[in-house]
N, C-alpha and C. Protein backbone atom coordinates (compact mmCIF):
# COMPACT_ATOMS: atom_id res chain seq x y z
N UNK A 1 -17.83 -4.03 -10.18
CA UNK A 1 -18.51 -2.81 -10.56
C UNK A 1 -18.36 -2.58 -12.06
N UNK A 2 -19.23 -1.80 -12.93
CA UNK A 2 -19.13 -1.38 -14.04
C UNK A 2 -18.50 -0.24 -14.25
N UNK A 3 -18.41 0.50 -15.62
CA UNK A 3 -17.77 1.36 -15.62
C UNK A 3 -18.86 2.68 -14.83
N UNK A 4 -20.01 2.43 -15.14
CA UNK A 4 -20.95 3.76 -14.33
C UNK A 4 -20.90 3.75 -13.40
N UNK A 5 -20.72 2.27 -12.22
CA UNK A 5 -20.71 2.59 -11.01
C UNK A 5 -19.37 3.09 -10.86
N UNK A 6 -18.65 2.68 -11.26
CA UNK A 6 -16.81 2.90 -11.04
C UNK A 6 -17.25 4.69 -11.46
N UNK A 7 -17.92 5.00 -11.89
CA UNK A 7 -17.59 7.12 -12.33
C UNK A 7 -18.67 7.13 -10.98
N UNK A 8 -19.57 6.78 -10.44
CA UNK A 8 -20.15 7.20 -9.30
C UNK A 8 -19.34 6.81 -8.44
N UNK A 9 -18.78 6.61 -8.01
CA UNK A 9 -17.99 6.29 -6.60
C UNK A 9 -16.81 7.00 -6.70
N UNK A 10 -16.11 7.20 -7.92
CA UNK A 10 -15.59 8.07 -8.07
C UNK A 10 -16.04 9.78 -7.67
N UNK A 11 -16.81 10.09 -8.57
CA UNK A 11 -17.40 11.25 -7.99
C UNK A 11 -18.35 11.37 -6.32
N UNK A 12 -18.28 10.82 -5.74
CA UNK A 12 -19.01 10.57 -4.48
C UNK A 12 -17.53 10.91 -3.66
N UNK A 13 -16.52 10.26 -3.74
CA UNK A 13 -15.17 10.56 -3.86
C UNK A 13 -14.99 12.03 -3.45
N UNK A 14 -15.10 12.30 -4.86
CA UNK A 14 -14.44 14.11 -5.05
C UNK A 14 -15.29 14.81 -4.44
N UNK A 15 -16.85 14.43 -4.19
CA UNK A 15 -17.82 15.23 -3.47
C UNK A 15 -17.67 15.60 -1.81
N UNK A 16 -17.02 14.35 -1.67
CA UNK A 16 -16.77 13.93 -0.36
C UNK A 16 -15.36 15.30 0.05
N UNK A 17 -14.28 15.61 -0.50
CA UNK A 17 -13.21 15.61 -0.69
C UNK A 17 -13.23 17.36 -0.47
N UNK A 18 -14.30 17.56 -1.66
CA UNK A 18 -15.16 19.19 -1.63
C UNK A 18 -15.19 19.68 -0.59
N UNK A 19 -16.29 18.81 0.23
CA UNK A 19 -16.92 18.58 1.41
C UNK A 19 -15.80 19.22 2.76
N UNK A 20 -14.90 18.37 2.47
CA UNK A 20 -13.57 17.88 3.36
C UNK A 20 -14.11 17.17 3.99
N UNK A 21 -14.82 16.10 3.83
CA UNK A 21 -15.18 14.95 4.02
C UNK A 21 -14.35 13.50 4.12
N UNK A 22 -13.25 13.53 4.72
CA UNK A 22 -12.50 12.71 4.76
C UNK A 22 -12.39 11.32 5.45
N UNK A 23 -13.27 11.13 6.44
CA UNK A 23 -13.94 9.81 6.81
C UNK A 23 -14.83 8.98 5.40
N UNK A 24 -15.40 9.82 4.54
CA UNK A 24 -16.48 9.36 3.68
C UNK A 24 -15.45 8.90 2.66
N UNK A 25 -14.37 9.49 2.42
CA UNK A 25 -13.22 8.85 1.61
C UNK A 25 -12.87 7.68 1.94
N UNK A 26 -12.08 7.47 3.19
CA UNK A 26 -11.11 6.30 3.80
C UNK A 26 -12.68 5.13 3.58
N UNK A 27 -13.60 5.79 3.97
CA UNK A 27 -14.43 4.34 4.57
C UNK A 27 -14.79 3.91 2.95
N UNK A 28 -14.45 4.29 1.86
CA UNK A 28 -15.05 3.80 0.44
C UNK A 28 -13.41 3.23 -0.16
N UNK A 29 -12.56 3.33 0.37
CA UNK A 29 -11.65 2.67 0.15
C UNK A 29 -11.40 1.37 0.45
N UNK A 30 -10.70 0.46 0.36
CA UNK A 30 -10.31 -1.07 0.66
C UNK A 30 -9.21 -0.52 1.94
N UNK A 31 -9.24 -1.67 2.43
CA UNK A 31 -8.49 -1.54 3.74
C UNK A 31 -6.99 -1.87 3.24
N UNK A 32 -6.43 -2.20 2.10
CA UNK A 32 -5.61 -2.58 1.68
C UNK A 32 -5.03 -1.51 0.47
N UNK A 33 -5.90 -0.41 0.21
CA UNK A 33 -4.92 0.76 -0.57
C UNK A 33 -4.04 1.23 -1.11
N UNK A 34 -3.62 1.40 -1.82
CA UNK A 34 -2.05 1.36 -2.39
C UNK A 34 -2.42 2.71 -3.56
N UNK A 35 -2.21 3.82 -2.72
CA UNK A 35 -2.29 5.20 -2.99
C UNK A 35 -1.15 5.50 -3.21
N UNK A 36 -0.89 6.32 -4.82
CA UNK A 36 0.94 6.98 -5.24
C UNK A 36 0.19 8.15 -5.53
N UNK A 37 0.46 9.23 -5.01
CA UNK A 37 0.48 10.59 -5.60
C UNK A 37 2.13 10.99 -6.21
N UNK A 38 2.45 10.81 -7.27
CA UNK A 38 3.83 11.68 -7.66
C UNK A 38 3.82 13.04 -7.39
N UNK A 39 4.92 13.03 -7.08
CA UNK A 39 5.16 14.65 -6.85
C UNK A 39 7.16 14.64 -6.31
N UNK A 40 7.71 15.43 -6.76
CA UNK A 40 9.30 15.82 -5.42
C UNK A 40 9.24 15.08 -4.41
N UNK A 41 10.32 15.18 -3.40
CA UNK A 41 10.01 14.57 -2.35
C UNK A 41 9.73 15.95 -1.06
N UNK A 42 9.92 16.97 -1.82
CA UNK A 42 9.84 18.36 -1.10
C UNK A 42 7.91 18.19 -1.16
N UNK A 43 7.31 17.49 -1.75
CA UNK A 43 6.20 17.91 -1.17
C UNK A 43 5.85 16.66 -0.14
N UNK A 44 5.36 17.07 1.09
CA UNK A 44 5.12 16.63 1.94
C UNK A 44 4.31 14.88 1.63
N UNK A 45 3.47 15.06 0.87
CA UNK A 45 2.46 13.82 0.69
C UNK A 45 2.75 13.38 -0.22
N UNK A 46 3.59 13.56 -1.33
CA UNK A 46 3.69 12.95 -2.85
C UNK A 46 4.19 11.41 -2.20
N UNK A 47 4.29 10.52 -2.70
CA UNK A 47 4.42 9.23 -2.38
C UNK A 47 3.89 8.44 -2.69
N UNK A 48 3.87 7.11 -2.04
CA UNK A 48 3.02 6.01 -1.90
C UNK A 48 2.58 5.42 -0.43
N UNK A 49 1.41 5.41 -0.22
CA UNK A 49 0.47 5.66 1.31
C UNK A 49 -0.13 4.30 1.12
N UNK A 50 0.32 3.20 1.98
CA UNK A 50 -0.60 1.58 1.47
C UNK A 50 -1.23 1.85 3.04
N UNK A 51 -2.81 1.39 3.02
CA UNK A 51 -3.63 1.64 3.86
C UNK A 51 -4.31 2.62 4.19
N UNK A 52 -5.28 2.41 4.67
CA UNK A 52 -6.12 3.57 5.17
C UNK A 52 -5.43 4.60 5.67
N UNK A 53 -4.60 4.42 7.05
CA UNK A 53 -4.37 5.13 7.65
C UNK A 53 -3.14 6.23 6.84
N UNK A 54 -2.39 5.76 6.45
CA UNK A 54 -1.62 5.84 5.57
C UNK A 54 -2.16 7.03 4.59
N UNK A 55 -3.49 6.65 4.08
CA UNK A 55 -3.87 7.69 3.22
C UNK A 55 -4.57 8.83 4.03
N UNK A 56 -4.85 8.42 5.20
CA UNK A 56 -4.96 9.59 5.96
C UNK A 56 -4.68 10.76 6.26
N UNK A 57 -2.57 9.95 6.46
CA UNK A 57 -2.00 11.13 6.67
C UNK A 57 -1.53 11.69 5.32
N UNK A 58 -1.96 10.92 4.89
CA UNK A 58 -1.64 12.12 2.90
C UNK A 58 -2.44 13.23 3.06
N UNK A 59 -3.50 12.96 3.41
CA UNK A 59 -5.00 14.13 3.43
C UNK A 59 -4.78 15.00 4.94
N UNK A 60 -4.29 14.69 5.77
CA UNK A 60 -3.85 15.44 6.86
C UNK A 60 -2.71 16.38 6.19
N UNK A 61 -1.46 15.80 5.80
CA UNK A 61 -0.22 16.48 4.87
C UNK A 61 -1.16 17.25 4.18
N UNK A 62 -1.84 17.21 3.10
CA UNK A 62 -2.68 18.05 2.02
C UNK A 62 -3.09 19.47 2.93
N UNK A 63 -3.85 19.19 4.34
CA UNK A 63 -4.70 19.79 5.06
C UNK A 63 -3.59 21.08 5.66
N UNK A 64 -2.27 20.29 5.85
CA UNK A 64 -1.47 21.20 6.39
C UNK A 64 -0.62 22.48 5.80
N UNK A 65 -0.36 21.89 4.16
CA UNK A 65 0.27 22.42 3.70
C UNK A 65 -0.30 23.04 2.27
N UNK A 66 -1.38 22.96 1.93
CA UNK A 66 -2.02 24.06 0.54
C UNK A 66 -3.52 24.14 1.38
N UNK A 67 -2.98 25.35 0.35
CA UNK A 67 -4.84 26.44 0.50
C UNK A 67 -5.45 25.83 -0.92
N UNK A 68 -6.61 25.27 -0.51
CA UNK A 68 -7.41 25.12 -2.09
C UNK A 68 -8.30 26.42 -2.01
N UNK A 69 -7.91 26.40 -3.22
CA UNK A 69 -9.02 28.02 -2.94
C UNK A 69 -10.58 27.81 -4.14
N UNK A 70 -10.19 26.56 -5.16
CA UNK A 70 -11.07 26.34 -5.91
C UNK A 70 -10.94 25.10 -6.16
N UNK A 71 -12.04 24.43 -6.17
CA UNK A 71 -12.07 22.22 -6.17
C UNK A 71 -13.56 22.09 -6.85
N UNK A 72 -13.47 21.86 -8.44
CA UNK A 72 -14.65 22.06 -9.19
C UNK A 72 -14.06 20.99 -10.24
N UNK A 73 -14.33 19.73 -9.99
CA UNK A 73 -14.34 18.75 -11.30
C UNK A 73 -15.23 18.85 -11.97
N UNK A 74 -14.84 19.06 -13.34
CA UNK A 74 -15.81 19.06 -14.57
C UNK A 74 -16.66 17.99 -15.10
N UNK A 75 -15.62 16.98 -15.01
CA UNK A 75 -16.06 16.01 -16.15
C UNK A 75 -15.62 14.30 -15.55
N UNK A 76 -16.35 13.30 -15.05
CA UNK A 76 -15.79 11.77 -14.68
C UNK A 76 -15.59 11.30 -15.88
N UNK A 77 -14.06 10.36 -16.41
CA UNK A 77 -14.54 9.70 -17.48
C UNK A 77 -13.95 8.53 -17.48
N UNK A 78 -14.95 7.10 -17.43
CA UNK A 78 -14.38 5.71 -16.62
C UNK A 78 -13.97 5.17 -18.47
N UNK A 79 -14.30 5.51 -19.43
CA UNK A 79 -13.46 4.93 -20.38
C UNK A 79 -13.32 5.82 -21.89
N UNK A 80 -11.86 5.79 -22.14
CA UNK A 80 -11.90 6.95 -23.41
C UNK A 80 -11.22 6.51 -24.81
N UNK A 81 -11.76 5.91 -25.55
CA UNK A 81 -11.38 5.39 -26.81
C UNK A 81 -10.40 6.39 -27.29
N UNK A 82 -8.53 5.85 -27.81
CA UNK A 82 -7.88 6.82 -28.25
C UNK A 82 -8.61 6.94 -29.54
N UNK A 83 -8.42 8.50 -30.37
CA UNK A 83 -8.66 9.02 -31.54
C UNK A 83 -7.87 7.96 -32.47
């Protein structure tokens, strides 16, 4: 993929995510995944999730434990020349 398709699939992603579209996520992923969210270990999902399913239950954890109350990405950006 290029960098434009790599910011569309990306954002198809976050649209999906908006959505709570979470099948439309897993199925645009590789079956082989290797998802790290940092975070404590007090938060439920921070980690590293290898596989689908795996990232599932990150987004199940997410589902259980915060209220999003606002999910509005501004801006995709697949490459950024430092200043």
């Amino acid at each position: 993929m290029n960098e434009q398709e790599n910011v569309k699939a990306v954002e198809r992603i976050y649209t999906a995510f908006g959505q709570g579209d979470i099948p439309t996520i897993l199925n645009m992923l590789a079956e082989d995944i290797d998802w790290l969210f940092h975070g404590p270990a007090e938060i439920p999902f921070a980690g590293r999730h290898k596989g689908r399913e795996k990232v599932a239950q990150f987004f199940s954890a997410i589902d259980e434990t915060v209220e999003i109350e606002q999910f509005e990405p501004q801006e995709f950006i697949a490459n950024r020349e430092n200043p």
